[in-house]
N, C-alpha and C. Protein backbone atom coordinates (compact mmCIF):
# COMPACT_ATOMS: atom_id res chain seq x y z
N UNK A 1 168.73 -76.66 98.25
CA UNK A 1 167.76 -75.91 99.02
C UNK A 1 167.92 -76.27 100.49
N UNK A 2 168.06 -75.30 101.33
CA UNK A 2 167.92 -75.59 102.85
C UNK A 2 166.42 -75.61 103.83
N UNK A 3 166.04 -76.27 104.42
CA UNK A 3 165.05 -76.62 105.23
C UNK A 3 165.74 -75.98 106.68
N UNK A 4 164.52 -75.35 107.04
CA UNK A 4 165.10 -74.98 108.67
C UNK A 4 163.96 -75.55 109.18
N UNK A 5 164.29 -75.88 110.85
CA UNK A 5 163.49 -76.53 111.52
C UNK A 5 163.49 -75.61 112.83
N UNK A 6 162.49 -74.88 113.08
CA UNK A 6 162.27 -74.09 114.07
C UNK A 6 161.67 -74.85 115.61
N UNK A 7 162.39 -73.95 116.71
CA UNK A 7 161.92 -74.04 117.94
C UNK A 7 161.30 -73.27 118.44
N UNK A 8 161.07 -72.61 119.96
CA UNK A 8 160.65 -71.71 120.53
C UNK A 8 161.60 -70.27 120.26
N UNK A 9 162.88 -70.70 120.12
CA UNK A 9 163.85 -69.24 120.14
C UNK A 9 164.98 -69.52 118.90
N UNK A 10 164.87 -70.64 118.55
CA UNK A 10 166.19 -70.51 117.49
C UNK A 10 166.13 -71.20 116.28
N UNK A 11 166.72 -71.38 115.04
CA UNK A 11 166.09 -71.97 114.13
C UNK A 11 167.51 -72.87 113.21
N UNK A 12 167.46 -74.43 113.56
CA UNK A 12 168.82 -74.94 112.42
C UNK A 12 168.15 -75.55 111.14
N UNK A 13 169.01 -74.74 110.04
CA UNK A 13 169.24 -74.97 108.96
C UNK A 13 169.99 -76.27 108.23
N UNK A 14 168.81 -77.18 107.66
CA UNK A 14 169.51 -78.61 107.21
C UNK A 14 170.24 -78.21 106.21
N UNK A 15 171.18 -79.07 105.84
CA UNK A 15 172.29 -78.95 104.76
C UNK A 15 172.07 -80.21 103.99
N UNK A 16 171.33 -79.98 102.83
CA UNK A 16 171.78 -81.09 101.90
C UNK A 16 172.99 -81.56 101.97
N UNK A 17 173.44 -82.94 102.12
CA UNK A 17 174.97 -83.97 101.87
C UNK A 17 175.12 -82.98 100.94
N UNK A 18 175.07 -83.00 99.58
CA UNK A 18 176.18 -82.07 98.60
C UNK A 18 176.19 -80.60 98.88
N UNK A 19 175.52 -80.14 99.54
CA UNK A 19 175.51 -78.62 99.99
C UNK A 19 176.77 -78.87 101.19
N UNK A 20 176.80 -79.84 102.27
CA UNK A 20 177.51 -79.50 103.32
C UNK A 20 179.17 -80.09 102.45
N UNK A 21 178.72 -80.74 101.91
CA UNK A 21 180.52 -80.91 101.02
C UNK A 21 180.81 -79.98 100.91
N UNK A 22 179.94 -78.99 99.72
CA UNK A 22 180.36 -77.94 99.19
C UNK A 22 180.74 -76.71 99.91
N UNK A 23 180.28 -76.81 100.87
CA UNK A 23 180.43 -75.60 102.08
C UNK A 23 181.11 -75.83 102.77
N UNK A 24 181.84 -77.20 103.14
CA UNK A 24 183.00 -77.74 103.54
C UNK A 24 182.95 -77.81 104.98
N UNK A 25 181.83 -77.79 105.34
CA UNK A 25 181.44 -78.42 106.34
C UNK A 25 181.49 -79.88 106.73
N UNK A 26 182.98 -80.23 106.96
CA UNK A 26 183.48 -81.16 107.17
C UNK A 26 184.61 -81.32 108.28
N UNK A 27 184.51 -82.18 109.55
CA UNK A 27 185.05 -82.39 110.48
C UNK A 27 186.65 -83.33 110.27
N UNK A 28 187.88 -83.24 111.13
CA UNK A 28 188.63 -84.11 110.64
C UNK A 28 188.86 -85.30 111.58
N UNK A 29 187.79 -86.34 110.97
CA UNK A 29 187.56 -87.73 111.10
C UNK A 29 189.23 -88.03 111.32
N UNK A 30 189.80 -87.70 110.46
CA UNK A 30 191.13 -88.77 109.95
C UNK A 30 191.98 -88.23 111.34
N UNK A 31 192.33 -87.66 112.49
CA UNK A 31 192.67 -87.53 113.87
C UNK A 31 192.78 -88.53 114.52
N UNK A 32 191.56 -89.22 114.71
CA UNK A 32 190.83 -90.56 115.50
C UNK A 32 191.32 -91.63 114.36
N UNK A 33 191.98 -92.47 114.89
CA UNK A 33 192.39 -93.92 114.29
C UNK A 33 191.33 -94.63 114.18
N UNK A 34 190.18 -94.56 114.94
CA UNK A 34 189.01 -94.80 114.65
C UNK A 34 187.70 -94.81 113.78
N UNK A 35 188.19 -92.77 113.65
CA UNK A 35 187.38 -92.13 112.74
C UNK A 35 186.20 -91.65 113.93
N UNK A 36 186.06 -92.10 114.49
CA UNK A 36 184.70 -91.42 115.53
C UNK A 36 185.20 -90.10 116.56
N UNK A 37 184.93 -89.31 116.34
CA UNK A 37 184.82 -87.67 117.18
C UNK A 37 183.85 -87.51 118.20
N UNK A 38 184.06 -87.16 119.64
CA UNK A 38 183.15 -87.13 120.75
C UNK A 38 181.93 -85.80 120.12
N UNK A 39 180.84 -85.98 120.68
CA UNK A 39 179.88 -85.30 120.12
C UNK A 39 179.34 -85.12 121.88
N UNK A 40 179.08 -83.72 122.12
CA UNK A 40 178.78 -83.77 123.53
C UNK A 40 177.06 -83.30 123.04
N UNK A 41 175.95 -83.84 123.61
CA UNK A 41 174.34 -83.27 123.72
C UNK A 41 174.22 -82.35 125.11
N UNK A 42 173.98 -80.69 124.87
CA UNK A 42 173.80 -80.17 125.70
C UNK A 42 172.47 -79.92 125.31
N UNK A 43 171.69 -79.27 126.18
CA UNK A 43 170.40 -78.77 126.45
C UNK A 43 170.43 -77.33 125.74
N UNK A 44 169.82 -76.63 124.96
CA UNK A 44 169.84 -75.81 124.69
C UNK A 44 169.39 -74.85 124.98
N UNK A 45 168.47 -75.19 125.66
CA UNK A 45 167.78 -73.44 126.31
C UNK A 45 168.53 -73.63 127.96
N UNK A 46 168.60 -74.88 128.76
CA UNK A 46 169.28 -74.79 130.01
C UNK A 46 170.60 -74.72 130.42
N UNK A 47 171.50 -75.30 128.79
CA UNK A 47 172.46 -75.15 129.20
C UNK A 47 172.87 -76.83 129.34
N UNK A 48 172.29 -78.00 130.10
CA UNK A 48 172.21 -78.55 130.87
C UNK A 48 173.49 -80.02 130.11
N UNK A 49 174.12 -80.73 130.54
CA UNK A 49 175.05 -81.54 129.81
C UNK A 49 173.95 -82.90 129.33
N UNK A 50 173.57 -83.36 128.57
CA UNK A 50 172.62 -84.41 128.27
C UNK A 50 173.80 -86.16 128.62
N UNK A 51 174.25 -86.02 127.35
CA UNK A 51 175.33 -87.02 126.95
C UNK A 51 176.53 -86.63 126.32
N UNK A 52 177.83 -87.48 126.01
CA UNK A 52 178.36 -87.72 125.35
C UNK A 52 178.07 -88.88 124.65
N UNK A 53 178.56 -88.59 122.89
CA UNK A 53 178.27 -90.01 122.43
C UNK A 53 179.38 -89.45 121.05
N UNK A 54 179.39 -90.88 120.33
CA UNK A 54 180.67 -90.49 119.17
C UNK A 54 179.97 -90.19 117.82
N UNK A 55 180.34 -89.26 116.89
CA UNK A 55 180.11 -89.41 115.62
C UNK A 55 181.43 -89.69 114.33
N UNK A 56 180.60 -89.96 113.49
CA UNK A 56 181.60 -90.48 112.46
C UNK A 56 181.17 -90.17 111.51
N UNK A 57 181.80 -89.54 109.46
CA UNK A 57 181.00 -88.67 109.15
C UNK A 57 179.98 -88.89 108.03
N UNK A 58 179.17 -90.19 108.45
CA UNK A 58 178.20 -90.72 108.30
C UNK A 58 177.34 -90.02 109.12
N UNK A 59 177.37 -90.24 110.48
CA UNK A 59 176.43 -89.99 111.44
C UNK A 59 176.33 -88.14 111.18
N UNK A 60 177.41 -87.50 110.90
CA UNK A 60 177.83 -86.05 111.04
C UNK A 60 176.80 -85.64 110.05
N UNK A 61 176.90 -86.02 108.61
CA UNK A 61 176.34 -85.68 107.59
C UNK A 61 174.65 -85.72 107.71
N UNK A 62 174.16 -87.35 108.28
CA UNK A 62 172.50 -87.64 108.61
C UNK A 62 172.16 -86.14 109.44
N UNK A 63 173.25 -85.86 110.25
CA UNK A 63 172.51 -84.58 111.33
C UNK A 63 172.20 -83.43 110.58
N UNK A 64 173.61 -83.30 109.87
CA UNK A 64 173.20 -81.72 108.96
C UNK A 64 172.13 -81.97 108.03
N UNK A 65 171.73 -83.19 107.43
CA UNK A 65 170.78 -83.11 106.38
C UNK A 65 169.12 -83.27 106.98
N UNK A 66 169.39 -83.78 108.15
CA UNK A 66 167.89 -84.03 108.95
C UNK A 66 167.40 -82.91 110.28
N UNK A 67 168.85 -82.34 110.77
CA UNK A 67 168.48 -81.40 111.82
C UNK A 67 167.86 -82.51 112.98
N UNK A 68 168.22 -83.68 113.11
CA UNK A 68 167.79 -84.29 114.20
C UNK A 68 168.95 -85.24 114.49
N UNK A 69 170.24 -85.07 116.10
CA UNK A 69 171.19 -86.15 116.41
C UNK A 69 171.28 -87.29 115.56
N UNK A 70 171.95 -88.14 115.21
CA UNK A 70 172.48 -88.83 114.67
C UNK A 70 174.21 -89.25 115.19
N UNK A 71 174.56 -90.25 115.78
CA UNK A 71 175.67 -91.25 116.34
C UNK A 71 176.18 -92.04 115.72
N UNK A 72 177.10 -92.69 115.98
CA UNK A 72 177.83 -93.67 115.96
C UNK A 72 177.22 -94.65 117.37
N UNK A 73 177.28 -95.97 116.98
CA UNK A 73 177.70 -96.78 118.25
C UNK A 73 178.17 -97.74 118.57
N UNK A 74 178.81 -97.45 119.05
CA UNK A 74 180.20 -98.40 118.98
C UNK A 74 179.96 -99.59 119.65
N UNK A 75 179.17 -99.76 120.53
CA UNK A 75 178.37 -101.38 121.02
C UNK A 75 177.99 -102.06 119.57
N UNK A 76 177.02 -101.34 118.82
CA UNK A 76 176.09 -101.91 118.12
C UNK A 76 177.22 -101.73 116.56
N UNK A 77 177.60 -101.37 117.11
CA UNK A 77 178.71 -100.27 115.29
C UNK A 77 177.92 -100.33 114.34
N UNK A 78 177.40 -99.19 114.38
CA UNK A 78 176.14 -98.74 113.47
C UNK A 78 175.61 -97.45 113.71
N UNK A 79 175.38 -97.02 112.81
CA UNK A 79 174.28 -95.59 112.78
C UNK A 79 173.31 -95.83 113.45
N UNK A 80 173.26 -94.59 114.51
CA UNK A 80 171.96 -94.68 115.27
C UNK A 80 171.27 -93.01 115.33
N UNK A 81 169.64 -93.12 115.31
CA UNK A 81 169.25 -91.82 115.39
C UNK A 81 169.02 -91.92 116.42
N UNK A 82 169.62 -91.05 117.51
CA UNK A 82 169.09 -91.03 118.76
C UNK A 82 167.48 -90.59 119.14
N UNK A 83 166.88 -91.91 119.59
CA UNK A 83 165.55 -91.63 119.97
C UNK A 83 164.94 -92.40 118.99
N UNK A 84 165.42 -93.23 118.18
CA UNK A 84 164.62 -94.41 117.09
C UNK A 84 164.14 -95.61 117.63
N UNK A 85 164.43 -95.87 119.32
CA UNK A 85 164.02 -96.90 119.68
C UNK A 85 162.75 -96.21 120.86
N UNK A 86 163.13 -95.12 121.41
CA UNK A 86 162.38 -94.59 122.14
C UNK A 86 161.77 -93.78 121.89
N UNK A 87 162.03 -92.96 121.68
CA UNK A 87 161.23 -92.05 120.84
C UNK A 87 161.29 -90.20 121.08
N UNK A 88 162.76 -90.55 121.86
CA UNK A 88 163.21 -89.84 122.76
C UNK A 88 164.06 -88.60 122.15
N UNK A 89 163.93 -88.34 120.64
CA UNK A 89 164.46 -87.85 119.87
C UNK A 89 165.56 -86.35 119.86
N UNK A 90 166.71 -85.84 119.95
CA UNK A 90 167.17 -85.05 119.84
C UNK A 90 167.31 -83.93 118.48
N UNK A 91 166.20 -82.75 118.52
CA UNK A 91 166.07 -82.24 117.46
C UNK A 91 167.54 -80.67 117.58
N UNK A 92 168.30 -81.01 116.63
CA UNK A 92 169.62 -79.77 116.79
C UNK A 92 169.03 -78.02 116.42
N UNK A 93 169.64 -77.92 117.57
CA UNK A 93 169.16 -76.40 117.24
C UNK A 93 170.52 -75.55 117.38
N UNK A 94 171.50 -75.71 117.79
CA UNK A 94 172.78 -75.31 117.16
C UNK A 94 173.83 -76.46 117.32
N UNK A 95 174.58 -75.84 116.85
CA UNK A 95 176.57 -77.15 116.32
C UNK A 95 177.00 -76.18 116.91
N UNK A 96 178.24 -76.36 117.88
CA UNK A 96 179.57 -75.91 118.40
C UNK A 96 180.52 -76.89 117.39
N UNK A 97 181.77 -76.33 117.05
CA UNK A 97 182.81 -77.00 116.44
C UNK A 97 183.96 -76.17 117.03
N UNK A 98 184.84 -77.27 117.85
CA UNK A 98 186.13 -76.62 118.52
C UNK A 98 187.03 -76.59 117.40
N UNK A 99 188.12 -76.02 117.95
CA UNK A 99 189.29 -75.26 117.24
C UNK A 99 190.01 -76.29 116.33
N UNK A 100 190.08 -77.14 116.77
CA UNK A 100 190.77 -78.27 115.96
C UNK A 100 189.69 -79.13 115.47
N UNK A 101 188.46 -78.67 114.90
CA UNK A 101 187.32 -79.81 114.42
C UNK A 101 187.31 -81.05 114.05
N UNK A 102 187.70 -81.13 115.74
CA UNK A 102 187.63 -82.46 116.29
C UNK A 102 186.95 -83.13 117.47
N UNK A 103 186.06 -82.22 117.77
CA UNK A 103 184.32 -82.17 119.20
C UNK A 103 183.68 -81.24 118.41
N UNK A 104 182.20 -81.83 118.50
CA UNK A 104 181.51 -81.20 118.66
C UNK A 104 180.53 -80.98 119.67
N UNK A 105 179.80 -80.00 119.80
CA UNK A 105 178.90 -79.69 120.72
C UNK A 105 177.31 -79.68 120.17
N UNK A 106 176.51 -80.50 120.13
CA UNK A 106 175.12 -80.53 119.75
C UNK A 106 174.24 -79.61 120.85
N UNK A 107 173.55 -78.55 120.45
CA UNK A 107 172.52 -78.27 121.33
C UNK A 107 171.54 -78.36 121.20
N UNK A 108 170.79 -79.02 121.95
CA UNK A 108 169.29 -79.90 121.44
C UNK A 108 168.14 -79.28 122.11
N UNK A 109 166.88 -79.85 121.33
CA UNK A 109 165.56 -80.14 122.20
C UNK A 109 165.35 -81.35 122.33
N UNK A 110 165.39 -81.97 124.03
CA UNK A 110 165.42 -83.19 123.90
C UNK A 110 163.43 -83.59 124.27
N UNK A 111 163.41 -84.41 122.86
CA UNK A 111 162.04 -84.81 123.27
C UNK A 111 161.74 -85.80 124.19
N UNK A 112 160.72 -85.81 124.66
CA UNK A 112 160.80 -87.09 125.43
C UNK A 112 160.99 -86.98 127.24
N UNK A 113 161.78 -85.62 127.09
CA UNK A 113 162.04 -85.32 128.51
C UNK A 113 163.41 -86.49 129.19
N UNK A 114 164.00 -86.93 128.37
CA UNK A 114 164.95 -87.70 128.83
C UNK A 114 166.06 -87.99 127.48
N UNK A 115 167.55 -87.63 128.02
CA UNK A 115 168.46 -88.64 127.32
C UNK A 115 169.10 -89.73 127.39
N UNK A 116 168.95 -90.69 128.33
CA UNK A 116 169.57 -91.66 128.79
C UNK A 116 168.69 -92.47 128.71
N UNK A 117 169.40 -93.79 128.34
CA UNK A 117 168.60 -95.33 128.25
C UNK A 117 168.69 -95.70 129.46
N UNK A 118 169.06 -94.89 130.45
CA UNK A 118 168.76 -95.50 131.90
C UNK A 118 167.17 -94.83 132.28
N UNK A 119 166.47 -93.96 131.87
CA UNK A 119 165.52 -93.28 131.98
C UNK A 119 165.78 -91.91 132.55
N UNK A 120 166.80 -91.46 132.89
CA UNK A 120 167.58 -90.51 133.53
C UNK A 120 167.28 -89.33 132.26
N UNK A 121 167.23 -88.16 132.67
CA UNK A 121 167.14 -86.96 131.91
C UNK A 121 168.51 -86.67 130.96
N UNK A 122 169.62 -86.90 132.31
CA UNK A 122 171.06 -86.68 131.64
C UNK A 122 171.62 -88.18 131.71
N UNK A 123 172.46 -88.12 130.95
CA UNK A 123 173.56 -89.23 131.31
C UNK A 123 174.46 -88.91 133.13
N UNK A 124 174.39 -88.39 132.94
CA UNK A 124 175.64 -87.43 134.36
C UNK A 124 174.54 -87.20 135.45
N UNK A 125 173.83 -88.63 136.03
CA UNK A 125 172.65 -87.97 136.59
C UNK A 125 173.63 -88.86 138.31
N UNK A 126 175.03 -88.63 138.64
CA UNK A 126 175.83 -89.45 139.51
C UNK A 126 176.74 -88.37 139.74
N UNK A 127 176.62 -87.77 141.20
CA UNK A 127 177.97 -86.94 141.64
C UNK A 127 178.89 -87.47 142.25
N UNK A 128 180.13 -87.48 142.40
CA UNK A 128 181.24 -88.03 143.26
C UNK A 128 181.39 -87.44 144.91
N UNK A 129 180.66 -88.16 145.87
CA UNK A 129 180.49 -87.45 147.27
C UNK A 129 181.20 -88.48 148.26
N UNK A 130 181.82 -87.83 148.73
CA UNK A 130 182.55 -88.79 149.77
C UNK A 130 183.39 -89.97 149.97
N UNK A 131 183.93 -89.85 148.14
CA UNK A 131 184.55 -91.22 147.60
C UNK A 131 183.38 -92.21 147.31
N UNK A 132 182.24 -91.50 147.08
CA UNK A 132 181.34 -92.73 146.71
C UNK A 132 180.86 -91.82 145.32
N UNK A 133 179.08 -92.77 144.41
CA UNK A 133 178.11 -91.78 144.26
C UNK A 133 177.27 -91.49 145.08
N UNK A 134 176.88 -90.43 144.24
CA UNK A 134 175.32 -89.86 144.75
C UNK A 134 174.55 -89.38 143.84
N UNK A 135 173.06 -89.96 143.95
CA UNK A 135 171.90 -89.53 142.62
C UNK A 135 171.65 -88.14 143.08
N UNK A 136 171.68 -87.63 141.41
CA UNK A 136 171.25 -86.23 141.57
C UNK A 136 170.40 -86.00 140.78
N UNK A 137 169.79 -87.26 139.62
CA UNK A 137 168.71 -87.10 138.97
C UNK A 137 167.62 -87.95 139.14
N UNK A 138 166.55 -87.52 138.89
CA UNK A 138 165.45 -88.97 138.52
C UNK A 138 165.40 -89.94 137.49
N UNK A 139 164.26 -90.40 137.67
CA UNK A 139 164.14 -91.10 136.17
C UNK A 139 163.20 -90.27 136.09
N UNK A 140 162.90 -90.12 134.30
CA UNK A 140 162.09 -89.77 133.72
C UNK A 140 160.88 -90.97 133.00
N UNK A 141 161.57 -91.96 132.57
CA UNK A 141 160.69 -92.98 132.47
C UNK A 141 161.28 -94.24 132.82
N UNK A 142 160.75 -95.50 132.92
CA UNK A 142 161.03 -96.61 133.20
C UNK A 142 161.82 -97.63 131.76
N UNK A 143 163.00 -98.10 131.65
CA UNK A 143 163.66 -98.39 130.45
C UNK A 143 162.60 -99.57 129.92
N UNK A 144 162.75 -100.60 131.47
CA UNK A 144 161.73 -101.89 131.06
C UNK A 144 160.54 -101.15 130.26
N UNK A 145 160.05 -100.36 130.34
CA UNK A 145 158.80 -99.96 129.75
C UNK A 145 159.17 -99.81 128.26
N UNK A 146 160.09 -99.04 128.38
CA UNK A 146 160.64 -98.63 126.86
C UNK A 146 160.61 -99.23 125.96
N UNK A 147 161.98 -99.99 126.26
CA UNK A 147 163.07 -101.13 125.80
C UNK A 147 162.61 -102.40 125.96
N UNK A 148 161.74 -102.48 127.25
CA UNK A 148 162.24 -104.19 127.97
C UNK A 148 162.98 -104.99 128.12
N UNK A 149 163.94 -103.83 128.45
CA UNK A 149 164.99 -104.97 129.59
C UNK A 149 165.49 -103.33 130.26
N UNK A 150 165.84 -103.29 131.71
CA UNK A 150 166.70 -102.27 132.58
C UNK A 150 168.28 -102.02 131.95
């Protein structure tokens, strides 16, 4: 049985683990000597680039069956739901899968108003100006607050 999880304009459909086998909705892990595939978080109604982060098809499978991001992380090497420490949660409202399904593209609602553990909205919140950076985002919240520690 599939569960959909609705937004304001679009609606993703969870995949039971043995439903997404069976439908073969399956990425090729075995590319990466690693096994982890870049997973890019865009914004879904803006468009807007959130993060990159890796999945592996542990993390791949938690997404289709929950409709909410799910990672790899390779600091911690472990399954992570993005937004389990903050609360900052990425709910999927569509999958991009390139030609060689080997990226994907998550398009989210990011709760929380932020994706970055820096408090930053995006990860990419740093332009390259003059051979230096330059901030082009805010914070949205304070990490110490979060997390406790910057």
């Amino acid at each position: 049985m599939r569960e959909a999880t609705e937004g304001p304009d679009q609606k993703f459909t969870r995949v039971p683990h043995d439903q997404a086998q069976a439908s073969r909705l399956q990425l090729c892990f075995d590319k990466s000597e690693s096994g982890l595939l870049p997973a890019i978080a865009q914004e879904y109604q803006s468009g807007e680039v959130l993060m990159l982060a890796y999945i592996n098809s542990e993390s791949w499978q938690k997404t289709l069956e929950t409709g909410k991001a799910h990672y790899w992380s390779r600091s911690r090497k472990k399954l992570w739901l993005k937004g389990e420490s903050s609360g900052h949660v990425q709910l999927i409202r569509e999958i991009l899968v390139d030609c060689d399904e080997d990226t994907v593209v998550f398009k989210v609602e990011q709760l929380g108003g932020a994706a970055c553990h820096t408090g930053h909205r995006s990860c990419f919140f740093r332009r390259v100006e003059g051979g230096k950076f330059s901030l082009v985002g805010t914070r949205v919240f304070d990490p110490e607050d979060v997390y406790g520690k910057k």
